[in-house]
Each structure stands twice: as C-alpha cells, then as structure tokens.
C-alpha atoms as a PDB file:
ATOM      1  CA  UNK A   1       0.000   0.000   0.000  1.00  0.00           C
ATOM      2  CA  UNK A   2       1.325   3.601  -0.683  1.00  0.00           C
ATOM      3  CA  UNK A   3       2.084   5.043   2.039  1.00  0.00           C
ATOM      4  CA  UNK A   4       0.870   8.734   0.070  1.00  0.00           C
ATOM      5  CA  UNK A   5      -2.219   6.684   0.542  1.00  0.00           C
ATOM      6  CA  UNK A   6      -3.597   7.865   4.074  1.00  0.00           C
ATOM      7  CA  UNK A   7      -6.858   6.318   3.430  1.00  0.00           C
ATOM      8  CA  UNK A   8      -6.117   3.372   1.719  1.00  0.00           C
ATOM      9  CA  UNK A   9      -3.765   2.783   4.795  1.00  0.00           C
ATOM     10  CA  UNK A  10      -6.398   3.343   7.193  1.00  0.00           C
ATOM     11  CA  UNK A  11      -8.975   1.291   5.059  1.00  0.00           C
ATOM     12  CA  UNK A  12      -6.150  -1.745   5.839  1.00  0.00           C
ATOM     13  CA  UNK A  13      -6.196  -0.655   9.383  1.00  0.00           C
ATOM     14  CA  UNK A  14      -2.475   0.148   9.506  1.00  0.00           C
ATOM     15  CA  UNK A  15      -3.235   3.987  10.915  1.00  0.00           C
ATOM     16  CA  UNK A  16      -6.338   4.898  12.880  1.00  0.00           C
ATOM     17  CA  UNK A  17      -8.744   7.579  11.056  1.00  0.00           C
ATOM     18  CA  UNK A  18      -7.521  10.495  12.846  1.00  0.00           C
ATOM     19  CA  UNK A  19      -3.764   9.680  11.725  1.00  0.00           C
ATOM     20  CA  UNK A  20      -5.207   9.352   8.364  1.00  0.00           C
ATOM     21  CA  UNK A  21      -6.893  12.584   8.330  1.00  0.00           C
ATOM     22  CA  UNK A  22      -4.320  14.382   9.980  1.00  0.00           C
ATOM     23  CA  UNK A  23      -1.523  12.889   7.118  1.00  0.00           C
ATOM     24  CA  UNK A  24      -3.734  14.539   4.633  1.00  0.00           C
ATOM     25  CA  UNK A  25      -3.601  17.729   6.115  1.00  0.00           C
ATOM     26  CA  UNK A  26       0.029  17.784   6.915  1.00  0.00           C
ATOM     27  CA  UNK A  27       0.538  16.281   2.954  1.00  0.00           C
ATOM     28  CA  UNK A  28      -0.986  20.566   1.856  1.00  0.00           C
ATOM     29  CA  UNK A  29      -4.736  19.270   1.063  1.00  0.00           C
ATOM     30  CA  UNK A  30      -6.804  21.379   1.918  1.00  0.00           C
ATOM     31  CA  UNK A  31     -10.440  20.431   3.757  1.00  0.00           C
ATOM     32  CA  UNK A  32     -12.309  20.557   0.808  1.00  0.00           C
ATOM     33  CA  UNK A  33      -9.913  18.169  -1.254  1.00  0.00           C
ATOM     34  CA  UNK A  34     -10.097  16.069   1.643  1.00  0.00           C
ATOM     35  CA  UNK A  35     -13.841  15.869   1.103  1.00  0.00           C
ATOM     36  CA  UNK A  36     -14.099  15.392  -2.363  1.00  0.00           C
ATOM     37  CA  UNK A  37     -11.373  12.674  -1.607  1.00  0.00           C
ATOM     38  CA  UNK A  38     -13.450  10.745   0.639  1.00  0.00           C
ATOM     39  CA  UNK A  39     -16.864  10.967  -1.472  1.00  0.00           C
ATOM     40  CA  UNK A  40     -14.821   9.245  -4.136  1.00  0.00           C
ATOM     41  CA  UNK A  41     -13.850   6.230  -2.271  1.00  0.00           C
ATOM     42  CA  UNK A  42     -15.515   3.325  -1.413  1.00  0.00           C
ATOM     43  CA  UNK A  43     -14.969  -0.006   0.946  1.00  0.00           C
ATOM     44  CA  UNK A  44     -15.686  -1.337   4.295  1.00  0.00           C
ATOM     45  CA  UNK A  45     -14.208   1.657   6.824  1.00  0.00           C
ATOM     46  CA  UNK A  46     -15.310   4.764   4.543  1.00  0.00           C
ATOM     47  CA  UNK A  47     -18.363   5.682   6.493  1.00  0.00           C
ATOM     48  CA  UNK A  48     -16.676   5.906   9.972  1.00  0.00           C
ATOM     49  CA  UNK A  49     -13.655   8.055   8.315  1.00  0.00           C
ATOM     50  CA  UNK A  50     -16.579  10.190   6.802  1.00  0.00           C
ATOM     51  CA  UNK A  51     -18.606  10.661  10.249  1.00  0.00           C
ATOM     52  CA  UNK A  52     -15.064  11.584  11.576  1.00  0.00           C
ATOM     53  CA  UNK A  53     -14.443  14.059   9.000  1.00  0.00           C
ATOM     54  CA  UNK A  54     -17.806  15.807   9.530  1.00  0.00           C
ATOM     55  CA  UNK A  55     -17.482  15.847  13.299  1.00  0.00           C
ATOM     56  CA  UNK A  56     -14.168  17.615  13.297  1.00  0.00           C
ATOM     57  CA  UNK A  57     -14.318  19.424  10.202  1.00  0.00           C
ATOM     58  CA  UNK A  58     -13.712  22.913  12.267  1.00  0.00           C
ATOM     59  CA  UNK A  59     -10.610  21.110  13.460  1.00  0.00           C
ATOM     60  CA  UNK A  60      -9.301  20.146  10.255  1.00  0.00           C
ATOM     61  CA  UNK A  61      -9.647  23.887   9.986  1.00  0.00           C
ATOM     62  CA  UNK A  62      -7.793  24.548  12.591  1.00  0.00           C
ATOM     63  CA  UNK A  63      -5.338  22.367  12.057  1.00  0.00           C
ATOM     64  CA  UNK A  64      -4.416  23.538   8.439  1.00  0.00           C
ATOM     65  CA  UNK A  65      -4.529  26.998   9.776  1.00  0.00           C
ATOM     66  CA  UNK A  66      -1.672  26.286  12.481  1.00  0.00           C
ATOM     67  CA  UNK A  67       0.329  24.506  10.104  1.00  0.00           C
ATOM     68  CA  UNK A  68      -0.103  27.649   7.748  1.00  0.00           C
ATOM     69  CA  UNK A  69       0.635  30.357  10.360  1.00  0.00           C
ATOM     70  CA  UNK A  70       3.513  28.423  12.569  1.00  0.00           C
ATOM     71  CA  UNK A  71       5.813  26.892   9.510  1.00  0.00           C
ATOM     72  CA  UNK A  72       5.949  23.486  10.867  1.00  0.00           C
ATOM     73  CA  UNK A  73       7.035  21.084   8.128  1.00  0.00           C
ATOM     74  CA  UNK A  74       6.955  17.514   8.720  1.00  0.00           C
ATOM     75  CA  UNK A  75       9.256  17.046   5.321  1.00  0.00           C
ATOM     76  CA  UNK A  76      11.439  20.213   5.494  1.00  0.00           C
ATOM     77  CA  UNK A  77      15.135  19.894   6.894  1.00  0.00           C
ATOM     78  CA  UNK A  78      15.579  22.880   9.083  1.00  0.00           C
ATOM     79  CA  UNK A  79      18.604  23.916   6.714  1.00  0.00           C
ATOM     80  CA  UNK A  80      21.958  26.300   8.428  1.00  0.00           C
ATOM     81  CA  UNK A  81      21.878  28.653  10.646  1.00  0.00           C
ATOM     82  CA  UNK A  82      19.659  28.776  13.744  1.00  0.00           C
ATOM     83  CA  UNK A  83      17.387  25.902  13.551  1.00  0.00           C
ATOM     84  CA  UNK A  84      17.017  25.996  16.793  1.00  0.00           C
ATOM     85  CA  UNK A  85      15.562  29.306  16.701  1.00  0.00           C
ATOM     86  CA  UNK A  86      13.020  28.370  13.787  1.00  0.00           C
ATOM     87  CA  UNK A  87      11.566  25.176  16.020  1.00  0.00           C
ATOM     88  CA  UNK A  88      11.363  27.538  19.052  1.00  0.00           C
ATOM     89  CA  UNK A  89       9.455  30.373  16.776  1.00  0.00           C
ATOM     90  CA  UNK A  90       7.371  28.139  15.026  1.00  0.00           C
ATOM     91  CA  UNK A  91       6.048  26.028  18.059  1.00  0.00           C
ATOM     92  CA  UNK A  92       5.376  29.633  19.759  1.00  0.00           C
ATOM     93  CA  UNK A  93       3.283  30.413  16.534  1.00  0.00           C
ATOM     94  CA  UNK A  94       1.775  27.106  16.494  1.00  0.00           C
ATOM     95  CA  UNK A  95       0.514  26.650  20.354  1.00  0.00           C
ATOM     96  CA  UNK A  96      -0.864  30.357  20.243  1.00  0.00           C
ATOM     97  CA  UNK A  97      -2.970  29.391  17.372  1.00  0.00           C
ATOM     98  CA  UNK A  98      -4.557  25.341  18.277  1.00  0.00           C
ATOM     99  CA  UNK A  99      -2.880  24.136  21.172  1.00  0.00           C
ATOM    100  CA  UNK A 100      -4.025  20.352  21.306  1.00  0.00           C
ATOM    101  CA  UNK A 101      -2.866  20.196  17.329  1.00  0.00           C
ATOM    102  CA  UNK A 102       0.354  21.906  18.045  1.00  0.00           C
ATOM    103  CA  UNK A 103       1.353  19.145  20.081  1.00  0.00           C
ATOM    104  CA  UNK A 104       0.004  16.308  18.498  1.00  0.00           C
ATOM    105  CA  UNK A 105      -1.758  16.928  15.320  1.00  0.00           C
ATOM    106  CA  UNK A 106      -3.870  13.491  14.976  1.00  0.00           C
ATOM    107  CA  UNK A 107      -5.714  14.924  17.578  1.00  0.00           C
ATOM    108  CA  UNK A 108      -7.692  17.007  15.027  1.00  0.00           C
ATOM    109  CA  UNK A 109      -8.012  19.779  17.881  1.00  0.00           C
ATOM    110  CA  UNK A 110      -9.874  17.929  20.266  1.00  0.00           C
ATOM    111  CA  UNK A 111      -9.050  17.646  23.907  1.00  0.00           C
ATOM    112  CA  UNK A 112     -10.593  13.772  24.235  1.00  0.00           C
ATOM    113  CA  UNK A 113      -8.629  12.650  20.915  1.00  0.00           C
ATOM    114  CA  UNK A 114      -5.452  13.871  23.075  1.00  0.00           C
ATOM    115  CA  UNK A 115      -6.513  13.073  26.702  1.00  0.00           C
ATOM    116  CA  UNK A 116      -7.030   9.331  24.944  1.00  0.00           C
ATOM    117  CA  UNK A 117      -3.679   9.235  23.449  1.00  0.00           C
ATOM    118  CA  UNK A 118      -2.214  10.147  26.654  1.00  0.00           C
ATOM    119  CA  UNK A 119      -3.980   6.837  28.332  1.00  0.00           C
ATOM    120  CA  UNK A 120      -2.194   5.224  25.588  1.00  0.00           C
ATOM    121  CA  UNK A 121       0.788   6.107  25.580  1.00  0.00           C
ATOM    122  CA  UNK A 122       1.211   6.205  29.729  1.00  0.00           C
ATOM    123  CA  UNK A 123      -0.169   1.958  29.261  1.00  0.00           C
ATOM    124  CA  UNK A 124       2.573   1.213  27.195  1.00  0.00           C
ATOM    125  CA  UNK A 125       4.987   2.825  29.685  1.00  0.00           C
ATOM    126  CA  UNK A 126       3.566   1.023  32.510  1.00  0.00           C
ATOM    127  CA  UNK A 127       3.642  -2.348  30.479  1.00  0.00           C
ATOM    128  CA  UNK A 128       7.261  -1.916  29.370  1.00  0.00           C
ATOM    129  CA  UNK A 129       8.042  -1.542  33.248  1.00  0.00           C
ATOM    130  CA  UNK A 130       9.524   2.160  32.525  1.00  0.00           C
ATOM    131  CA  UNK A 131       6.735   3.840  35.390  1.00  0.00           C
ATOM    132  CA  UNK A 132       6.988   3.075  39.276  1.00  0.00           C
ATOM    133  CA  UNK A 133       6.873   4.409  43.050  1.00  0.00           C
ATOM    134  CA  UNK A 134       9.260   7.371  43.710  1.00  0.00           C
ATOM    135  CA  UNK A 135      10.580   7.402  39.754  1.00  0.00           C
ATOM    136  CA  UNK A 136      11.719  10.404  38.117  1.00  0.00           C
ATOM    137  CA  UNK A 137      10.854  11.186  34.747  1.00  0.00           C
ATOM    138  CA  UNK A 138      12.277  13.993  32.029  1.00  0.00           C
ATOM    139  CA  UNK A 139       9.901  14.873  29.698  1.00  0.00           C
ATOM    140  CA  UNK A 140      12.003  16.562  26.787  1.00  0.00           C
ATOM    141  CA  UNK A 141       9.703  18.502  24.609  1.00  0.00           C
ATOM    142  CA  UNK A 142       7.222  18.466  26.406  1.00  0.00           C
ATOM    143  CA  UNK A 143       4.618  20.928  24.861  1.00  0.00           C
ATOM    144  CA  UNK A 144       1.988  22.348  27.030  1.00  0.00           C
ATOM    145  CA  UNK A 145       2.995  19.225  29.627  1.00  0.00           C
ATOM    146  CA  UNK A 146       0.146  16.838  28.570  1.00  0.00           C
ATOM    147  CA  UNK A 147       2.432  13.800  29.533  1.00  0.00           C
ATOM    148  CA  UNK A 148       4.082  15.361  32.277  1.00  0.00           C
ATOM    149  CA  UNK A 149       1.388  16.467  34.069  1.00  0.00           C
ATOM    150  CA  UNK A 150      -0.842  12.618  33.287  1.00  0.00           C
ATOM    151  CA  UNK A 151       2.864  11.290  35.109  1.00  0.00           C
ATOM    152  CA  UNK A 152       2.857  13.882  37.965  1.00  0.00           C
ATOM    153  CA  UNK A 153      -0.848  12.904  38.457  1.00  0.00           C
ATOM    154  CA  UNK A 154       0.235   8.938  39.102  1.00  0.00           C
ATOM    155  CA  UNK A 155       3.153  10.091  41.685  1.00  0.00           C
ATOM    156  CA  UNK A 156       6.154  10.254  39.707  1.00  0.00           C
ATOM    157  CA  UNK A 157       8.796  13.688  39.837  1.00  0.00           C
ATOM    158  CA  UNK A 158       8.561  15.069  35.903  1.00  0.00           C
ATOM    159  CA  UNK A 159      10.848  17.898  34.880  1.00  0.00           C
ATOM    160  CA  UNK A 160       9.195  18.785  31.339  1.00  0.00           C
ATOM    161  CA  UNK A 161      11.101  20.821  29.190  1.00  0.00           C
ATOM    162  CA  UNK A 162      10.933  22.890  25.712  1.00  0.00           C
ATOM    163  CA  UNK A 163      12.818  24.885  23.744  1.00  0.00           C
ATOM    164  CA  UNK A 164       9.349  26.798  23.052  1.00  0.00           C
ATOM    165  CA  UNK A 165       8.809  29.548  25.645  1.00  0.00           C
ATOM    166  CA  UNK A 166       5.192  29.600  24.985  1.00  0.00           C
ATOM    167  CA  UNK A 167       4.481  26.117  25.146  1.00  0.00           C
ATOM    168  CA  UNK A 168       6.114  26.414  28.454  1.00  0.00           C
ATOM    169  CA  UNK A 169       3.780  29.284  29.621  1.00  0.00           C
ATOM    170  CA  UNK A 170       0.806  27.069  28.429  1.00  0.00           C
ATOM    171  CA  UNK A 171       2.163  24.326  30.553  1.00  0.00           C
ATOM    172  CA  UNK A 172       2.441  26.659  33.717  1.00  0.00           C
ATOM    173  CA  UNK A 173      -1.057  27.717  32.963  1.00  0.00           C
ATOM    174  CA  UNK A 174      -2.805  24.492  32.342  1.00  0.00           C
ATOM    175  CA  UNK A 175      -1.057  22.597  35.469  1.00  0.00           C
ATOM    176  CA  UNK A 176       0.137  24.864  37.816  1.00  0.00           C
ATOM    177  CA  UNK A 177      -0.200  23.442  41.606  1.00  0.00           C
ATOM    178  CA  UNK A 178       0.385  20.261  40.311  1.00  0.00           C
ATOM    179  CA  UNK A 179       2.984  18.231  43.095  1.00  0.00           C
ATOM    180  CA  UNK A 180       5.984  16.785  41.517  1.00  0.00           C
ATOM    181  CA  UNK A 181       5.989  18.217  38.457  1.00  0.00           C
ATOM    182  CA  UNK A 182       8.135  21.387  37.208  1.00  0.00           C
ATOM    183  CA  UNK A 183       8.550  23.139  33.498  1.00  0.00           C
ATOM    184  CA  UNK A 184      11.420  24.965  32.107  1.00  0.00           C
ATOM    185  CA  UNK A 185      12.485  26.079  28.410  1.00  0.00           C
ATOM    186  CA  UNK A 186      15.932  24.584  27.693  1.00  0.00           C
ATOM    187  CA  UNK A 187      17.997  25.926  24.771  1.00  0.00           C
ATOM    188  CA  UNK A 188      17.728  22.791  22.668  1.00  0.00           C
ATOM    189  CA  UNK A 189      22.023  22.518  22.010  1.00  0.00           C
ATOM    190  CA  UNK A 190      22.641  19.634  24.436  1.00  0.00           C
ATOM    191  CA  UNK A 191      21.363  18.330  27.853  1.00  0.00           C
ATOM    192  CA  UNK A 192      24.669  19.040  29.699  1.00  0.00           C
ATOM    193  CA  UNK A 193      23.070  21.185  32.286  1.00  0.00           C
ATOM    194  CA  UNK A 194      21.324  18.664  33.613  1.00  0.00           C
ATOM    195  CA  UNK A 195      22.794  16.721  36.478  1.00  0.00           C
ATOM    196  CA  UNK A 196      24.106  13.498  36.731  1.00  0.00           C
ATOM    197  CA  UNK A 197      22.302  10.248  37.141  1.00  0.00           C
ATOM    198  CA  UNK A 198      19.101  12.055  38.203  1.00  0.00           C
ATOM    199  CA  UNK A 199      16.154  10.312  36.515  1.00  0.00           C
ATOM    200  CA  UNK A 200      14.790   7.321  35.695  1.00  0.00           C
ATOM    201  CA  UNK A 201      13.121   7.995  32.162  1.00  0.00           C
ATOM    202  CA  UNK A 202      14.016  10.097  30.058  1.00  0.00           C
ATOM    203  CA  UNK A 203      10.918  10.296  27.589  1.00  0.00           C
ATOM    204  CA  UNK A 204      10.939  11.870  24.120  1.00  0.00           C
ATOM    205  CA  UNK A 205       7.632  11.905  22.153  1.00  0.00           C
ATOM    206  CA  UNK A 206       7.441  12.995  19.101  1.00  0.00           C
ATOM    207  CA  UNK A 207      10.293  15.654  19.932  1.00  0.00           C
ATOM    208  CA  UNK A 208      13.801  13.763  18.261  1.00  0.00           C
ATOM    209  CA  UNK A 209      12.320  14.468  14.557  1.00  0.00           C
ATOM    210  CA  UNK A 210      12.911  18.098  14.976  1.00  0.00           C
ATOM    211  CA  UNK A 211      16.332  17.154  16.487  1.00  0.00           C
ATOM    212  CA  UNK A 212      17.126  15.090  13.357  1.00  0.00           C
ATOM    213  CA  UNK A 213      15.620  18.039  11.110  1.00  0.00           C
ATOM    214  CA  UNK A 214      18.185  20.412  12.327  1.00  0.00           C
ATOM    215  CA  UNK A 215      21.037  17.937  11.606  1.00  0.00           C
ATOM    216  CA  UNK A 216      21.647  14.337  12.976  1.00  0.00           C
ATOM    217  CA  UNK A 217      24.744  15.934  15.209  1.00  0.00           C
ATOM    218  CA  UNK A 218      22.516  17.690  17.511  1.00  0.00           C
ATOM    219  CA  UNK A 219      20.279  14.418  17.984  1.00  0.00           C
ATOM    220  CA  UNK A 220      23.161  12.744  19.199  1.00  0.00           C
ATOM    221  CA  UNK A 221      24.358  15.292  21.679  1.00  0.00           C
ATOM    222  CA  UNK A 222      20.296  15.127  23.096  1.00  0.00           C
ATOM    223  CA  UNK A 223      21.353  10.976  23.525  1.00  0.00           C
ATOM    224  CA  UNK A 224      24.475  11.710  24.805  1.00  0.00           C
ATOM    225  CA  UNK A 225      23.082  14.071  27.276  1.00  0.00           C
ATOM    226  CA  UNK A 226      19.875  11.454  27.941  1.00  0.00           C
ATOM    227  CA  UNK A 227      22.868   8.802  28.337  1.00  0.00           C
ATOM    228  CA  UNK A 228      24.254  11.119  31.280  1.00  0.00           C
ATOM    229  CA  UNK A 229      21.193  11.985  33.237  1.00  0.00           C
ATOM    230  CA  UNK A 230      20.150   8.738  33.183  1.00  0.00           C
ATOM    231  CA  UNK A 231      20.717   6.980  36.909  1.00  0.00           C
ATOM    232  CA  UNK A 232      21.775   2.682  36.178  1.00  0.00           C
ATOM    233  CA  UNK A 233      18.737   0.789  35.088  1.00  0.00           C
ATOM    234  CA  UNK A 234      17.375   3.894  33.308  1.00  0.00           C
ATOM    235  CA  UNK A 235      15.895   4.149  29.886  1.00  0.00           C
ATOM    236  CA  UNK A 236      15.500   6.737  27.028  1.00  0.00           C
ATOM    237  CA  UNK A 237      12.658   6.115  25.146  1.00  0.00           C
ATOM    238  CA  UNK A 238      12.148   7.852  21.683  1.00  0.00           C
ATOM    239  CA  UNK A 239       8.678   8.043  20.727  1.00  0.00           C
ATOM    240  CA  UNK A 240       9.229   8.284  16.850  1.00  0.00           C
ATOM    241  CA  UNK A 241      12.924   9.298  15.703  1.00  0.00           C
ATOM    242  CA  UNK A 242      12.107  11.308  12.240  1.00  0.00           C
ATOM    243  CA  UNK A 243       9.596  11.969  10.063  1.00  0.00           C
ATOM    244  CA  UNK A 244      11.988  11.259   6.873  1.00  0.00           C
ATOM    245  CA  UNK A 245       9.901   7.725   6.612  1.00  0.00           C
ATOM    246  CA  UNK A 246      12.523   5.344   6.623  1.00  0.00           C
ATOM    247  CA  UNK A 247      12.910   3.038   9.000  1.00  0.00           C
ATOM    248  CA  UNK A 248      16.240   1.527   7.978  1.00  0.00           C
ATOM    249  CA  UNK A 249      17.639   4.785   8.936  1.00  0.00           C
ATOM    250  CA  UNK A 250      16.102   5.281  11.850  1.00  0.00           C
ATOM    251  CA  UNK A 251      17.100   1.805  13.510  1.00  0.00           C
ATOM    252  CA  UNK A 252      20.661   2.499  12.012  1.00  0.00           C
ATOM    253  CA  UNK A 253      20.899   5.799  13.675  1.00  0.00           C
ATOM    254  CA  UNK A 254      19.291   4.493  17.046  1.00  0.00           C
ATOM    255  CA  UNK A 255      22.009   1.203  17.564  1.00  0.00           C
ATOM    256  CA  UNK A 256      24.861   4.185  16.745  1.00  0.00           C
ATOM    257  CA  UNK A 257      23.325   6.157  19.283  1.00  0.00           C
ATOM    258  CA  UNK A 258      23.554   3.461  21.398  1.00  0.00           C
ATOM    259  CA  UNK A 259      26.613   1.794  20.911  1.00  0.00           C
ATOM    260  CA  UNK A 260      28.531   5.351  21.308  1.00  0.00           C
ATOM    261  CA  UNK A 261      26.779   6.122  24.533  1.00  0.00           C
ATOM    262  CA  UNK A 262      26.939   2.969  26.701  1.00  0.00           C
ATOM    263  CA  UNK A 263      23.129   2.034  26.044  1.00  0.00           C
ATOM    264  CA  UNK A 264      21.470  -1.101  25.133  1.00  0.00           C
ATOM    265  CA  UNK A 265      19.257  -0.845  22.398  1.00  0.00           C
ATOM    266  CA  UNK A 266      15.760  -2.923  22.698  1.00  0.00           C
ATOM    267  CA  UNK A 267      13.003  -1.954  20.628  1.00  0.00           C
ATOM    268  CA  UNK A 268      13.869  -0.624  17.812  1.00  0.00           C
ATOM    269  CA  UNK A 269      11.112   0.883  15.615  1.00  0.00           C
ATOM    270  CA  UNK A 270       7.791  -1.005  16.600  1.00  0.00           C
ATOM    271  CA  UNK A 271       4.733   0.257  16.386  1.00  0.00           C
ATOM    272  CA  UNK A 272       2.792   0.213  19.696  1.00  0.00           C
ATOM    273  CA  UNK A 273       0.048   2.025  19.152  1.00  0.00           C
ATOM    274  CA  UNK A 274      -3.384   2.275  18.257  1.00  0.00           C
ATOM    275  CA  UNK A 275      -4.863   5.794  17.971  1.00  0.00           C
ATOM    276  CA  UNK A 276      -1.132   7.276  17.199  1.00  0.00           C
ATOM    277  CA  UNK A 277       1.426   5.994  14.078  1.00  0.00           C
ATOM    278  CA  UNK A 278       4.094   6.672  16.693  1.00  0.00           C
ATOM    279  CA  UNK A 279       7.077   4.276  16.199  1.00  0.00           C
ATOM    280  CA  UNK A 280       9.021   3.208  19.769  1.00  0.00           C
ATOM    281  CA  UNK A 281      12.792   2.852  21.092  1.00  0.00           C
ATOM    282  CA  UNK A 282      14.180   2.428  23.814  1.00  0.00           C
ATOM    283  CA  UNK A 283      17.967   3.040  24.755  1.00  0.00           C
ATOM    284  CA  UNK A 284      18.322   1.054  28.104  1.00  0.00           C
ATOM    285  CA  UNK A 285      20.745   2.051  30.598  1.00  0.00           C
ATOM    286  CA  UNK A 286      22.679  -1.068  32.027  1.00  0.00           C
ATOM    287  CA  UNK A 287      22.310  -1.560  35.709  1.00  0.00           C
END
C-alpha cells in the first residue's frame, strides 16, 4: 500500500482515522480536497472516516490553519543557521494558534482525541516496566505538559522541558499546583546542564524528529546528554525518531546512538500504538 495513501492505509487498518486525516492535512490538502477525496472512495471503513471528518471538520480547519501560520514542516530539513531558533518560533506560533494540534496533530483539535492518546501512551509505559513508586521522569519537549502532568498525576517527579517559551507558559497555565511536576524552556544545544544520574526515564515523544531536522549531530548530543542523566537501570525512550519515513535509517541511527553512549538498544522501531502511528525505542541504561 502507498504510504501517500492515508486512506487506503487506514482502510487496511495500519493507521487509525484520525492519523489518516491528519496525514492529509500535513501532505498541503486542503479540507475541501479532503472531502471530495473521501466521497470518491468506497470499501468497508469509509463511512466511519466520513462521520469523523464531519465531526471535526472545524478542526481540520484549525489544524491547516496552524500549520499555515507556525511553519511546521513535517518534510522540510531545518537547513543552516539557527534551527534551533526556527523550532522555538514556530512552536510559539503554532501553540498560540490550536494548542491540542500543536502538540500532536492526529488529535484534530480535540481535547478527548489527546486526553485518549495520553492513556495510551502512559499503558505502554507502565507495560514496558519504565513507570513506578518514587521514579523520576524527564519529559524533553514536552509541549503544554500533557504527559508530564498525566505522570505527575500517578506520583512520579517530571521535569518537562521545551525549547518553546510559549508552550512552556501554556504548561504553567494548564497545570500549575500540580505536586511533583516542574517546566522549564531549555535551549535545545545539548542536555549538559542537567545533572548526573538524576532520573529514571528520560521520555521523548514525538520531539527527536525536529532534532534530526536540524542535523543528525545535535540528535546525538540530546542521547548523549539522555545517556548522562540517566541513573543505572534507566531508559531513554524515543517516541518516533524522524519523520523522513525510513525506517532503515532510523534503527541504524538508534544502535549508533547506542553503541557510542553505553546504552542497550531494545526496541527498535515497533509500532505500539493504536490511535497514534508513533514508532518506539528504547535506549536502556545497564544496571
């Protein structure tokens, strides 16, 4: 199947509909194409990605608009100069304009979309024995602190951080009082300021592909850092790597990561999701 082919993909069930409809946006259609699109296909799973459609047509909106007003590319390389600095200003842009599609935009703008991907994600942490009493997690790129905060909430001590000062702010705003949990912008070159052997997790979703955009060197230095923090018996765990869709690469990059940092790489690319195409691995820390 082509995977230029949202639909077809989800009609397979390889992505869930809101992946699918989200790919189309992020692919430059625009919500009418989308609809003319789905009136021309046909097969068992069409209806239900039509009823979605219509129910969050105003988010598919919104989405397009944030993608149209922050910059974010998916497909575009950062290029030279300050990359850093282009992230940082575009995910300011993007969380002033649709906050729950500026940090995950399969959730079509809608808080319940998100709040179930969080349940998600958090059950796969808890089955891969990464959550427990008195752990402490680093969340790095955070975002408005959906994760942190659903980890703060079950006991554990989350430091989130971002390089985007205003997806820090919405953080604050949206969890403040919160025990455990604490936000702070970092300036995305490394995580050397962080101390030694001080947490647990480190936990990267959907943050390392704008790491790899703005060059594969500074991805590395974010391991090598992760590698540092992390106290014996620790894991990194790199909820998707790029967005340059292939996998080969990604697995090659992640053992060389590894190898060079004193890590153990387990999984390695699988796909452990249901509402989100996110793609796992985890960098293990020996004890």
């Amino acid at each position: 199947m082509n995977a230029d082919d949202p639909v077809g993909l989800h009609l397979q069930g390889l992505i869930s509909a809101e992946v699918a409809l989200a790919r189309l946006v992020l692919a430059g259609r625009s919500v009418a194409e989308i609809e003319r699109l789905l009136a021309a296909r046909t097969g068992d799973g069409v209806a239900g990605l039509v009823h979605l459609f219509d129910a969050r047509r105003a988010g598919l909106d919104g989405l397009a608009d944030m993608l149209a007003q922050s910059g974010l590319d998916h497909a575009a390389a950062c290029g030279a100069g300050d990359a850093i600095g282009r992230i940082r200003d575009a995910f300011d842009r993007a969380v002033a304009c649709a906050p729950e599609a500026s940090v995950a935009a399969y959730s079509l703008g809608e808080p319940a979309i998100l709040a179930a991907a969080t349940d998600e994600l958090l059950a796969w942490l808890q089955h891969e024995g990464l959550l427990g009493p008195h752990r402490s997690v680093l969340d790095l790129g955070c975002g408005h602190g959906r994760v942190a905060a659903a980890l703060a909430a079950r006991g554990h001590a989350v430091l989130g951080l971002d390089v985007s000062p205003g997806m820090i702010a919405q953080a604050r705003r949206r969890h403040h009082g919160l025990a455990g949990l604490r936000f702070a912008v970092t300036p995305g070159r490394d995580l050397d300021f962080l101390p030694r052997a001080a947490f647990d997790l480190v936990l990267a979703v959907d943050s390392f592909p704008y790491l790899v955009q703005a060059g594969p060197a500074l991805a590395e230095r974010h391991v090598a850092g992760a590698a540092r923090a992390l106290r014996r018996g620790g894991a990194l765990a790199i909820l998707n790597l790029s967005y340059r869709a292939d996998a080969g690469a990604d697995q090659a990059d992640a053992a060389r990561w590894a190898g060079a940092h004193g890590l153990r790489l387990g999984q390695a690319g699988s796909s452990p999701f249901r509402l989100w195409d996110g793609t796992a691995f985890l960098l293990h820390r020996p004890d």
